[in-house]
N, C-alpha and C. Protein backbone atom coordinates (compact mmCIF):
# COMPACT_ATOMS: atom_id res chain seq x y z
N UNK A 1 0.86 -1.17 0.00
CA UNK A 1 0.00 0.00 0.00
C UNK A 1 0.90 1.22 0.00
N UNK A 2 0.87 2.09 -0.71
CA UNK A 2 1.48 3.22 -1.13
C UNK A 2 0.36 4.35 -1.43
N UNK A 3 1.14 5.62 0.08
CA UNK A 3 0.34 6.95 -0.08
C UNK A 3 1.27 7.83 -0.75
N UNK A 4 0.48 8.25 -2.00
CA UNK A 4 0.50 9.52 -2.60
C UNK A 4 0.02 10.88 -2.30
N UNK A 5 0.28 12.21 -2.70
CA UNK A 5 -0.44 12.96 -2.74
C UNK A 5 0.39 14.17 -1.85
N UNK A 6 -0.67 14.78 -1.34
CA UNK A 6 -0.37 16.47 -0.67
C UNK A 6 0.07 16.14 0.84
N UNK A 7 0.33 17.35 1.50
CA UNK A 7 0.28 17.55 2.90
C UNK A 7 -0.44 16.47 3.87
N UNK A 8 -1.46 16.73 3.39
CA UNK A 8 -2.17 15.80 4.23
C UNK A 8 -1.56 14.17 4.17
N UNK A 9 -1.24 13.22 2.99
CA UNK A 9 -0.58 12.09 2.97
C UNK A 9 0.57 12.37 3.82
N UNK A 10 1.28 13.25 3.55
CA UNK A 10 2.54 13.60 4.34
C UNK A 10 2.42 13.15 5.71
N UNK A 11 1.97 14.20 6.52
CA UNK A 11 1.86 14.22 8.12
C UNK A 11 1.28 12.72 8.58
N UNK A 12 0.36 12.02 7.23
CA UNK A 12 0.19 10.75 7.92
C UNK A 12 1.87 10.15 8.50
N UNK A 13 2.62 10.07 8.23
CA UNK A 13 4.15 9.94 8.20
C UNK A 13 4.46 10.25 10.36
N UNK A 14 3.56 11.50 10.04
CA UNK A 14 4.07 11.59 11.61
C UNK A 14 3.18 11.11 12.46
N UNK A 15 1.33 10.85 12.38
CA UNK A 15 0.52 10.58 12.73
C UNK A 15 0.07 9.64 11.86
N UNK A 16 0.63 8.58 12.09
CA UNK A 16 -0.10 7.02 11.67
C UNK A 16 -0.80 6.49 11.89
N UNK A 17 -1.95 7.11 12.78
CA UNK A 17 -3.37 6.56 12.99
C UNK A 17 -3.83 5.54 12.55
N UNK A 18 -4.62 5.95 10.73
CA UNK A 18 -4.42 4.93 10.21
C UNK A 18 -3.91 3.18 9.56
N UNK A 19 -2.47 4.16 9.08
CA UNK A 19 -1.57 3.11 9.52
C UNK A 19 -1.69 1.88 10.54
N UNK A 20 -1.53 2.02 11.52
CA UNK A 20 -1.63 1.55 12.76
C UNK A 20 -3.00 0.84 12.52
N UNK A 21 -4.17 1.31 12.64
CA UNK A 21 -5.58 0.14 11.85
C UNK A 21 -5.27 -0.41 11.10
N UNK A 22 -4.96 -0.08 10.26
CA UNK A 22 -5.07 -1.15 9.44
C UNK A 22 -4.27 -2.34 9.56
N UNK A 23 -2.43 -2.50 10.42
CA UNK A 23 -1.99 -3.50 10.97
C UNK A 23 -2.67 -3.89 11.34
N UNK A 24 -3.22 -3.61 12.65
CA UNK A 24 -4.24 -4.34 13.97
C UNK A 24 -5.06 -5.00 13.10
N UNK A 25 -5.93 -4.34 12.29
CA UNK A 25 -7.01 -4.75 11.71
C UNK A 25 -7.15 -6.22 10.57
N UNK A 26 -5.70 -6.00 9.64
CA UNK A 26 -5.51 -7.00 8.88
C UNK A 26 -4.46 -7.75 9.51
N UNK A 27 -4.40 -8.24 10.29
CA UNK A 27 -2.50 -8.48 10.86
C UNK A 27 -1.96 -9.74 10.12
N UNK A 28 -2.94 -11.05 9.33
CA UNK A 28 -2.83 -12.07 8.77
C UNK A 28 -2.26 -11.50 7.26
N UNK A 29 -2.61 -10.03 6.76
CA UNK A 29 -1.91 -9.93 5.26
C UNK A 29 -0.54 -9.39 5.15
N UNK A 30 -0.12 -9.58 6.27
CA UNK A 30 1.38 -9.14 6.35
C UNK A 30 1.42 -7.06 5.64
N UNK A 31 0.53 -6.48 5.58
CA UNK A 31 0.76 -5.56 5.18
C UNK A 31 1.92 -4.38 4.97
N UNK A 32 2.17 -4.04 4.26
CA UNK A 32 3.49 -3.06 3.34
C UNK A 32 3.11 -1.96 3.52
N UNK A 33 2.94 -0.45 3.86
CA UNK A 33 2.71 0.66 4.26
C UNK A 33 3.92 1.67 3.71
N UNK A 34 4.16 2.24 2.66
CA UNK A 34 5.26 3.56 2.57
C UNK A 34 4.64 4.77 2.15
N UNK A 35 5.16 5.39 2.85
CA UNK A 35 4.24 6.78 2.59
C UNK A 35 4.96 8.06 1.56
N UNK A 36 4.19 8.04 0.52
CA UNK A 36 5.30 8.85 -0.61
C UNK A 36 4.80 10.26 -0.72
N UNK A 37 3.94 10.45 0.38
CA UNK A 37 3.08 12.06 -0.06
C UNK A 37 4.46 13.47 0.45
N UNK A 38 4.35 14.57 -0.16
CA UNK A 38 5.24 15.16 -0.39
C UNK A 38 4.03 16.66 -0.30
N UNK A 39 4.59 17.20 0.80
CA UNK A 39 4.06 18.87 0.85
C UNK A 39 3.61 19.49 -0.11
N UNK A 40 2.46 19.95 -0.53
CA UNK A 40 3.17 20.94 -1.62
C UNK A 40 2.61 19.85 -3.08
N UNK A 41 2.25 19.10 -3.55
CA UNK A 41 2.18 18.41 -4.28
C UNK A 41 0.43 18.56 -4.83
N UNK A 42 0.41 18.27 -6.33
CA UNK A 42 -0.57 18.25 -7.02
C UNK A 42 -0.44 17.11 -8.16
N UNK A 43 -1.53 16.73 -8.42
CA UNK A 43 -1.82 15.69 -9.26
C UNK A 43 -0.74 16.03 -10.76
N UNK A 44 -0.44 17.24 -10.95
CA UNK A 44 0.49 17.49 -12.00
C UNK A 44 1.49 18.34 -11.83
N UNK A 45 1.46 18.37 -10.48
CA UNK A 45 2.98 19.32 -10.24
C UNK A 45 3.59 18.85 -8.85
N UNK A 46 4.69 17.67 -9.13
CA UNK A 46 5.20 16.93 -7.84
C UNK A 46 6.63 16.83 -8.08
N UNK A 47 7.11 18.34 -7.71
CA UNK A 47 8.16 19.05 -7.97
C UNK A 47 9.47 18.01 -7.33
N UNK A 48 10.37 17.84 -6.73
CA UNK A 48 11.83 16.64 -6.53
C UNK A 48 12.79 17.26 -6.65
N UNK A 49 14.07 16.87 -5.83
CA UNK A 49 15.41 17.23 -6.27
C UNK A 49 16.28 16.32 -7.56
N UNK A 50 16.83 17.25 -8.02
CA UNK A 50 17.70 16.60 -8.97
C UNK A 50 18.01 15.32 -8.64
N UNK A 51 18.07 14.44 -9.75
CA UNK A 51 18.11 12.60 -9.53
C UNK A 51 17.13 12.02 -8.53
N UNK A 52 15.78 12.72 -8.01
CA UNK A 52 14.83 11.96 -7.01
C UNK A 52 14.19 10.79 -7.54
N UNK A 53 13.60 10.90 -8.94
CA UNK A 53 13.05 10.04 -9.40
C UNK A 53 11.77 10.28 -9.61
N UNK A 54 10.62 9.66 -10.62
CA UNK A 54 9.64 10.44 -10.41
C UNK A 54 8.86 9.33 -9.65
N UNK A 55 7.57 9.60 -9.59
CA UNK A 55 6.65 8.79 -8.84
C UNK A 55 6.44 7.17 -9.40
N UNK A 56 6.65 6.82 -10.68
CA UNK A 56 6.31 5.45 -11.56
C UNK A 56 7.47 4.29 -10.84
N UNK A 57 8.74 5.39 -10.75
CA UNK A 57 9.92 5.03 -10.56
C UNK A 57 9.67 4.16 -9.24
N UNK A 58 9.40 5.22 -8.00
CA UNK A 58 9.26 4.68 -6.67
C UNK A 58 7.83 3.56 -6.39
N UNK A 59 7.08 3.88 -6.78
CA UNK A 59 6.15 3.03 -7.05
C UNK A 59 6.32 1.27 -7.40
N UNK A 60 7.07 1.07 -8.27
CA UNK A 60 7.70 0.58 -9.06
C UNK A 60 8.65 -0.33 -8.08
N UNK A 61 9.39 0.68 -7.38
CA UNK A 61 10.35 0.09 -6.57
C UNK A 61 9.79 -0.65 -5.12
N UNK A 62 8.28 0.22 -4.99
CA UNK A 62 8.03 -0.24 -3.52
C UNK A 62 7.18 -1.40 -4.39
N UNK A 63 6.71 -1.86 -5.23
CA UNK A 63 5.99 -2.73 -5.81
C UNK A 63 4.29 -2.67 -5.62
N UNK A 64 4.17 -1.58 -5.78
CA UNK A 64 2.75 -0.95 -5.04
C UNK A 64 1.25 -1.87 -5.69
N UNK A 65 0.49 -2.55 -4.68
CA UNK A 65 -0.74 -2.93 -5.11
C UNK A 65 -1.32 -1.97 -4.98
N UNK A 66 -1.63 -1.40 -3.61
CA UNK A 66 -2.50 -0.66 -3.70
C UNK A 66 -1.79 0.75 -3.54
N UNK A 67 -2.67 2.01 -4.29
CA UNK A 67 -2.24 3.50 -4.26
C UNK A 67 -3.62 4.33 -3.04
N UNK A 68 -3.42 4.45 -2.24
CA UNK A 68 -4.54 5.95 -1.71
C UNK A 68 -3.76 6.91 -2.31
N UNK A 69 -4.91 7.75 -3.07
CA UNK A 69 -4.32 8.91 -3.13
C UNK A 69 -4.75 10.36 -2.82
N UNK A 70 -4.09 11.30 -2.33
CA UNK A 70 -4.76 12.63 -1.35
C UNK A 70 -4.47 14.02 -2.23
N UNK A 71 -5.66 14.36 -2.85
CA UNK A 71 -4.87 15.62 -3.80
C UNK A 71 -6.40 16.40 -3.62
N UNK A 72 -6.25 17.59 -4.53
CA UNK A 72 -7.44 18.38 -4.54
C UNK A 72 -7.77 19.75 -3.66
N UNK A 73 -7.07 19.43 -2.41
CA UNK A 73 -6.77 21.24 -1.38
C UNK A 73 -6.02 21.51 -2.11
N UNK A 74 -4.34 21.59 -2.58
CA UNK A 74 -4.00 22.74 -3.21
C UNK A 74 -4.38 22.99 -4.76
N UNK A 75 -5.32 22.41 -5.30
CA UNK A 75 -5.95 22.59 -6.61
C UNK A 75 -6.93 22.83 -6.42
N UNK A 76 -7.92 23.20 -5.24
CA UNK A 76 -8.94 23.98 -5.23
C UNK A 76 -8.48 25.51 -5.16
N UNK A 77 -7.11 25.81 -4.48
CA UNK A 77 -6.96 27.55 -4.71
C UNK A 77 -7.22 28.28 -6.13
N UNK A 78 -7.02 27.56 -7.12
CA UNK A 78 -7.77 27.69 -8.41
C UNK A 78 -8.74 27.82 -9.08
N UNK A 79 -9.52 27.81 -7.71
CA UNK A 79 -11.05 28.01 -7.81
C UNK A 79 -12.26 27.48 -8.67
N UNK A 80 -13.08 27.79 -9.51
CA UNK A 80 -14.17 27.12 -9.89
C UNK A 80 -13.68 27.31 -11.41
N UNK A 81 -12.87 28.03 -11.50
CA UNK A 81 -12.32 28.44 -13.12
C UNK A 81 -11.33 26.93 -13.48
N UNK A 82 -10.44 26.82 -12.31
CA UNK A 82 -9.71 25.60 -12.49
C UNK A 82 -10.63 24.42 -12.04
N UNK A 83 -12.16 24.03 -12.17
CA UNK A 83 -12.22 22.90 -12.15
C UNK A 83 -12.12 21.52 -13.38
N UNK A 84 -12.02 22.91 -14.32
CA UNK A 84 -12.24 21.37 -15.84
C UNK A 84 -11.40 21.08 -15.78
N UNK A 85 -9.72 21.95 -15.70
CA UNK A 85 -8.75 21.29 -16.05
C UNK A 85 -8.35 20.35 -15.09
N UNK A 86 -8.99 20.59 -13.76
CA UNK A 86 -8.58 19.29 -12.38
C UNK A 86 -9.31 18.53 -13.02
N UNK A 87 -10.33 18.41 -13.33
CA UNK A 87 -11.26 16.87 -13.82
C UNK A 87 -10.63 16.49 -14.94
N UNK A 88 -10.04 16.90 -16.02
CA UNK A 88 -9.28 16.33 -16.52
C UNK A 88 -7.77 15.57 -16.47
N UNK A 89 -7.40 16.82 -15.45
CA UNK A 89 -5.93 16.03 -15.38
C UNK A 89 -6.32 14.77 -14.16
N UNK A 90 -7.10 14.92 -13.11
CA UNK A 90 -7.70 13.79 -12.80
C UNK A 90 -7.36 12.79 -13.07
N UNK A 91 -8.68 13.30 -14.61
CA UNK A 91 -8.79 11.35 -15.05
C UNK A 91 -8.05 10.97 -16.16
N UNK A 92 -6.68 11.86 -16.04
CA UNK A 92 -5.31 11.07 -16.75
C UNK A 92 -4.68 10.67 -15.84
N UNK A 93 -4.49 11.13 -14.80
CA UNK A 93 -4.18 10.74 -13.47
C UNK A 93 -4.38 9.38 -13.22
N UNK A 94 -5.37 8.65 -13.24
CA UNK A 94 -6.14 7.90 -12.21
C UNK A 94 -5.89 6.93 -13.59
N UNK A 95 -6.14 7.22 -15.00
CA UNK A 95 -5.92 6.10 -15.88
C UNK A 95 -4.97 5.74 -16.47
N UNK A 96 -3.67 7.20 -16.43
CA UNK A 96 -2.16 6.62 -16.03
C UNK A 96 -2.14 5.05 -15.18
N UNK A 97 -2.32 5.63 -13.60
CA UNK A 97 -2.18 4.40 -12.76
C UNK A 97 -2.84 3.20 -12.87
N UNK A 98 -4.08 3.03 -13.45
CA UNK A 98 -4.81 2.01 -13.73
C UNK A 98 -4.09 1.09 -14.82
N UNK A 99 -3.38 1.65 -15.97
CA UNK A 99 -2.65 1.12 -17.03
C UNK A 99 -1.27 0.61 -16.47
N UNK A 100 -0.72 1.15 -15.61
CA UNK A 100 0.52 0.72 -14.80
C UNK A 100 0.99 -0.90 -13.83
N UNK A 101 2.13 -1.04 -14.00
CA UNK A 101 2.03 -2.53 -13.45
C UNK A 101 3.41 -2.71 -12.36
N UNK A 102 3.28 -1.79 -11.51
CA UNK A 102 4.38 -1.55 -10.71
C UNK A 102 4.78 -2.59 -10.25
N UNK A 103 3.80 -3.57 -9.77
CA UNK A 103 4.16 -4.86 -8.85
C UNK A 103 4.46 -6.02 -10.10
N UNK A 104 4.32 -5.59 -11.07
CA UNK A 104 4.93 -6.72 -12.17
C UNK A 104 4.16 -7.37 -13.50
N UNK A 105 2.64 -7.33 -12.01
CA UNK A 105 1.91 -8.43 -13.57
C UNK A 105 0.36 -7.67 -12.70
N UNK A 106 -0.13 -7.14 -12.06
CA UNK A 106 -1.70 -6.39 -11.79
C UNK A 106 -1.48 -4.91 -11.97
N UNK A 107 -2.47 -4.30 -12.36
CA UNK A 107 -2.14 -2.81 -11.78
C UNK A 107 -3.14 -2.61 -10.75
N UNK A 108 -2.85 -1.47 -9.84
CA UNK A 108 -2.69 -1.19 -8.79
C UNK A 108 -4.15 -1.32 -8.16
N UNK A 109 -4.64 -1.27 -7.30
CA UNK A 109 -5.94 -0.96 -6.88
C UNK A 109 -6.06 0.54 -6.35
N UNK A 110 -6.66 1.43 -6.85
CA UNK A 110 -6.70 2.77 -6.94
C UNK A 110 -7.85 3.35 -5.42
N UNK A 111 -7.45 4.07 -4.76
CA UNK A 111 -8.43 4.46 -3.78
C UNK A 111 -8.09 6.23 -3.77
N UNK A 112 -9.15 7.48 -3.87
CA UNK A 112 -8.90 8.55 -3.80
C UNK A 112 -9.45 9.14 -2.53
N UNK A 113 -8.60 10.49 -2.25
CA UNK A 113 -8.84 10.72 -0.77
C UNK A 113 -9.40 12.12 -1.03
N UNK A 114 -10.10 12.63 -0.42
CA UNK A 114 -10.65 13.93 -0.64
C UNK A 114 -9.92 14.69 0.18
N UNK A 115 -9.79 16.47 0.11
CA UNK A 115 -9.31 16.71 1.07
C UNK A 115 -10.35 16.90 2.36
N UNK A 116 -10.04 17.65 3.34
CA UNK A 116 -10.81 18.10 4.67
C UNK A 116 -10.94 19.30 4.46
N UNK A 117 -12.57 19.33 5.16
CA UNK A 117 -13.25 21.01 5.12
C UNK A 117 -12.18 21.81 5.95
N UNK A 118 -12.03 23.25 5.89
CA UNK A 118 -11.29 24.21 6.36
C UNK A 118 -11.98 24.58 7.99
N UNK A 119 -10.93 24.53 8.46
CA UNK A 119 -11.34 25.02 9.99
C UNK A 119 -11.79 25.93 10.23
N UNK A 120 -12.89 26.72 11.19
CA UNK A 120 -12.41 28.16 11.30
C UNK A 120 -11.11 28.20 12.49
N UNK A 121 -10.46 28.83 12.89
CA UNK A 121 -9.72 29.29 14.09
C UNK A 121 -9.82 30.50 14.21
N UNK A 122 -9.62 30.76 15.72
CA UNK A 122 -9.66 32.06 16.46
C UNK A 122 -8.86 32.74 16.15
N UNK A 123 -7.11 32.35 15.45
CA UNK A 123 -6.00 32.94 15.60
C UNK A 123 -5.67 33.53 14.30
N UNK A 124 -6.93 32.73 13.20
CA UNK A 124 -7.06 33.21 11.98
C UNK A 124 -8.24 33.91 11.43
N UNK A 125 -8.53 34.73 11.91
CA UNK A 125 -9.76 35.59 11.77
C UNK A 125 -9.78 36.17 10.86
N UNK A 126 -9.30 36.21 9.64
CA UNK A 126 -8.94 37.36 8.56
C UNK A 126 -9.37 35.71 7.24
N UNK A 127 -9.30 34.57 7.78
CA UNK A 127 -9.55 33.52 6.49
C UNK A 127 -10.95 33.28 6.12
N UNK A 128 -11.59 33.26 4.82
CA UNK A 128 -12.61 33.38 4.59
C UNK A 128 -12.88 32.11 4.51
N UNK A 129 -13.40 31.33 6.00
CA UNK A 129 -13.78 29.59 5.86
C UNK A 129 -15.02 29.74 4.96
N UNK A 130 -16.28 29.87 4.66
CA UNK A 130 -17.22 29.51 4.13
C UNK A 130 -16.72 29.74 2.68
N UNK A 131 -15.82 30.81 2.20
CA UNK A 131 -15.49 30.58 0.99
C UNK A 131 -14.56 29.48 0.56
N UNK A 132 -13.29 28.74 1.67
CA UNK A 132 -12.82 28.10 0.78
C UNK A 132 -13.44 26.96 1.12
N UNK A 133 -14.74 26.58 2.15
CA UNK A 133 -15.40 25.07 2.41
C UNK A 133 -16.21 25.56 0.55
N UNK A 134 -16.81 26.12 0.18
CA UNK A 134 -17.00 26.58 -0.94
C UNK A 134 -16.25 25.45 -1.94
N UNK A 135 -15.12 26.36 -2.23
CA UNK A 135 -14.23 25.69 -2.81
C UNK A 135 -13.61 24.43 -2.86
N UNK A 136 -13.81 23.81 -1.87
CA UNK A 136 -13.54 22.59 -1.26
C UNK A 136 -14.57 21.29 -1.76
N UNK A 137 -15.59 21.65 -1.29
CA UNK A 137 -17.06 21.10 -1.52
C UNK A 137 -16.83 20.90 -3.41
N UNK A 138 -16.22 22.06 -4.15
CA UNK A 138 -16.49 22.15 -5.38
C UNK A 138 -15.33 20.61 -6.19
N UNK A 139 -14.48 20.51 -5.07
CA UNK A 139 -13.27 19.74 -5.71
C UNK A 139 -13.66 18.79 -5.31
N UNK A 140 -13.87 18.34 -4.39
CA UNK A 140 -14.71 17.02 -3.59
C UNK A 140 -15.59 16.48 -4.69
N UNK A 141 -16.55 16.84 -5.05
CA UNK A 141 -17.87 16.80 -6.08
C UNK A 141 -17.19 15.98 -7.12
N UNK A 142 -16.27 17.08 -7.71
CA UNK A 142 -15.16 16.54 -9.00
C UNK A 142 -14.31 15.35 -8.86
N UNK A 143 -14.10 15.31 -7.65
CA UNK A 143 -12.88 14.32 -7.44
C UNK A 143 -14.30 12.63 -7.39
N UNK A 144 -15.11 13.26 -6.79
CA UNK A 144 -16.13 12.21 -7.16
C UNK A 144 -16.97 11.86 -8.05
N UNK A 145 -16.91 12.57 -9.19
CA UNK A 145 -17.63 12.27 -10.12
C UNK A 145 -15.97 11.57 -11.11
N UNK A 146 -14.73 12.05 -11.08
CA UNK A 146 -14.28 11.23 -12.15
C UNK A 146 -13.81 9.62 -11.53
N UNK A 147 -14.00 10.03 -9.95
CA UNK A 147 -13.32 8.15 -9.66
C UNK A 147 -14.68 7.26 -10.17
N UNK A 148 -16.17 8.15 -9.84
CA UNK A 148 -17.28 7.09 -10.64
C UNK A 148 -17.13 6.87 -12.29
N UNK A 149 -16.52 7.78 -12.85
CA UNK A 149 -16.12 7.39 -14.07
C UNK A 149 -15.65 6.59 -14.20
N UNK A 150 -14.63 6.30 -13.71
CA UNK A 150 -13.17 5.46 -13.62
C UNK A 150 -13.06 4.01 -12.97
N UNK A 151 -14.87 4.37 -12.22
CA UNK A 151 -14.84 2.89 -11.25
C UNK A 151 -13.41 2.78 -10.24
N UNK A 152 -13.08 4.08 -9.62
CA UNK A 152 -12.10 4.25 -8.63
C UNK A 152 -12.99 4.39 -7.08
N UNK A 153 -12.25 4.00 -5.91
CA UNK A 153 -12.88 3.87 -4.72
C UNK A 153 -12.77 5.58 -4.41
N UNK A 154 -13.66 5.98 -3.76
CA UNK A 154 -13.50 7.27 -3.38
C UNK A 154 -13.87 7.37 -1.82
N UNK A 155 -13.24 8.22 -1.17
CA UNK A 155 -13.26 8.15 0.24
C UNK A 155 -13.36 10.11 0.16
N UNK A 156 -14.57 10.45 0.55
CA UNK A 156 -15.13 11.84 0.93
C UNK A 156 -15.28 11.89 2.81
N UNK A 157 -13.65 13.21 2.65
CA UNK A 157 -13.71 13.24 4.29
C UNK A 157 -14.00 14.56 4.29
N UNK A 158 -14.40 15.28 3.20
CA UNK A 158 -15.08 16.84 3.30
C UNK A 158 -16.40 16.81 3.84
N UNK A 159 -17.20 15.73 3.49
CA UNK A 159 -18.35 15.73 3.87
C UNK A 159 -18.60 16.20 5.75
N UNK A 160 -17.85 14.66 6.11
CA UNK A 160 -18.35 14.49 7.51
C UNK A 160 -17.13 15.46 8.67
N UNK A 161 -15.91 15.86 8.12
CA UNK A 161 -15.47 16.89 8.61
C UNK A 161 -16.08 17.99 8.99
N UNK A 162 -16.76 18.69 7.66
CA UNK A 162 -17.24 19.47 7.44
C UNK A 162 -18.21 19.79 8.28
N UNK A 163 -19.37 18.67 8.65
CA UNK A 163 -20.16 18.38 9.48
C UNK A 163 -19.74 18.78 10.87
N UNK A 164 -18.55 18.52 11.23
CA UNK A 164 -18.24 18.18 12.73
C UNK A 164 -17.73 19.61 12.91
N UNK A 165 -17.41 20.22 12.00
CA UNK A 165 -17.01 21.51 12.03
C UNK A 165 -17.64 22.55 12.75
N UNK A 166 -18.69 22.09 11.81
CA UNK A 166 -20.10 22.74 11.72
C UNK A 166 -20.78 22.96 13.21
N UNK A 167 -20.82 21.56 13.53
CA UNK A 167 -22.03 20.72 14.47
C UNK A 167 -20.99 21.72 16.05
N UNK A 168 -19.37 21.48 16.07
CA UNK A 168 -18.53 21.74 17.09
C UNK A 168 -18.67 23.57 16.83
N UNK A 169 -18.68 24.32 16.17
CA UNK A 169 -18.67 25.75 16.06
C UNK A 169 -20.33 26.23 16.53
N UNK A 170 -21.33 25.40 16.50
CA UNK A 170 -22.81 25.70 16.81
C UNK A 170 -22.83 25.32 18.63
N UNK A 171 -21.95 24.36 19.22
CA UNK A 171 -22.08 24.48 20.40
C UNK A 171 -21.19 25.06 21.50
């Protein structure tokens, strides 16, 4: 299992929550866990130092069945103008990896991660949350309509974040 993607894949790295379930949870499949998400990263711009390698490469090397992947917060700052070209590069995205055979002879089993609704905080009073849950909500939508294209698993954590946001700022 190999995480891709933004910030958020990242910090899983320091907070393995997850991680950690899913050992406990499967402990008979011997499970493989490397986490390749990188700050700063977009479905078409996953910038590297000289000789890093690109993503097919490492993939490749970790022998990846399965991909989660976490993109879509920093391609919502692009707003509603940039949504065709995210739904498109998307679903070259997603059918790149589907055509790919890192582990040798399957390609991968594809799972997409949405990002999380925007907080408000006290210390940030000047950020316009309802505009970028806005924005958020708008990439979410997209990111779910091309994995149903694609017959990709989609995992929407804008929704019920969003909710708790909500539900925790009303009491």
């Amino acid at each position: 299992i190999v995480f891709l993607g933004n910030t958020f894949a990242e910090r899983m790295q320091l907070f393995n929550h997850f991680e950690t379930m899913l050992m406990t949870r499967f402990p008979q499949l011997h499970l493989r866990v490397r986490n390749l998400g990188w700050s700063g990263d977009t479905i078409t711009l996953q910038p590297r130092p000289l000789n890093f390698g690109d993503a097919a490469r490492h993939l490749t090397e970790q022998k990846a069945d399965v991909i989660i992947a976490f993109f879509g917060l920093n391609e919502s700052f692009d707003g509603e103008a940039g949504l065709p070209k995210f739904e498109q590069d998307l679903d070259i995205y997603l059918k790149a990896h589907a055509g790919a055979r890192y582990n040798g002879t399957t390609p991968p089993r594809l799972a997409l991660v949405s990002p999380i609704a925007h907080e408000r905080l006290r210390h940030l009073p000047q950020v316009a949350v309802e505009a970028r849950n806005r924005e958020l909500a708008r990439y979410t939508e997209a990111m779910r309509r091309v994995s149903a294209a694609r017959q990709v698993a989609f995992v929407d954590l804008f929704t019920p974040t969003k909710r708790l946001m909500d539900e925790t700022a009303a009491s």
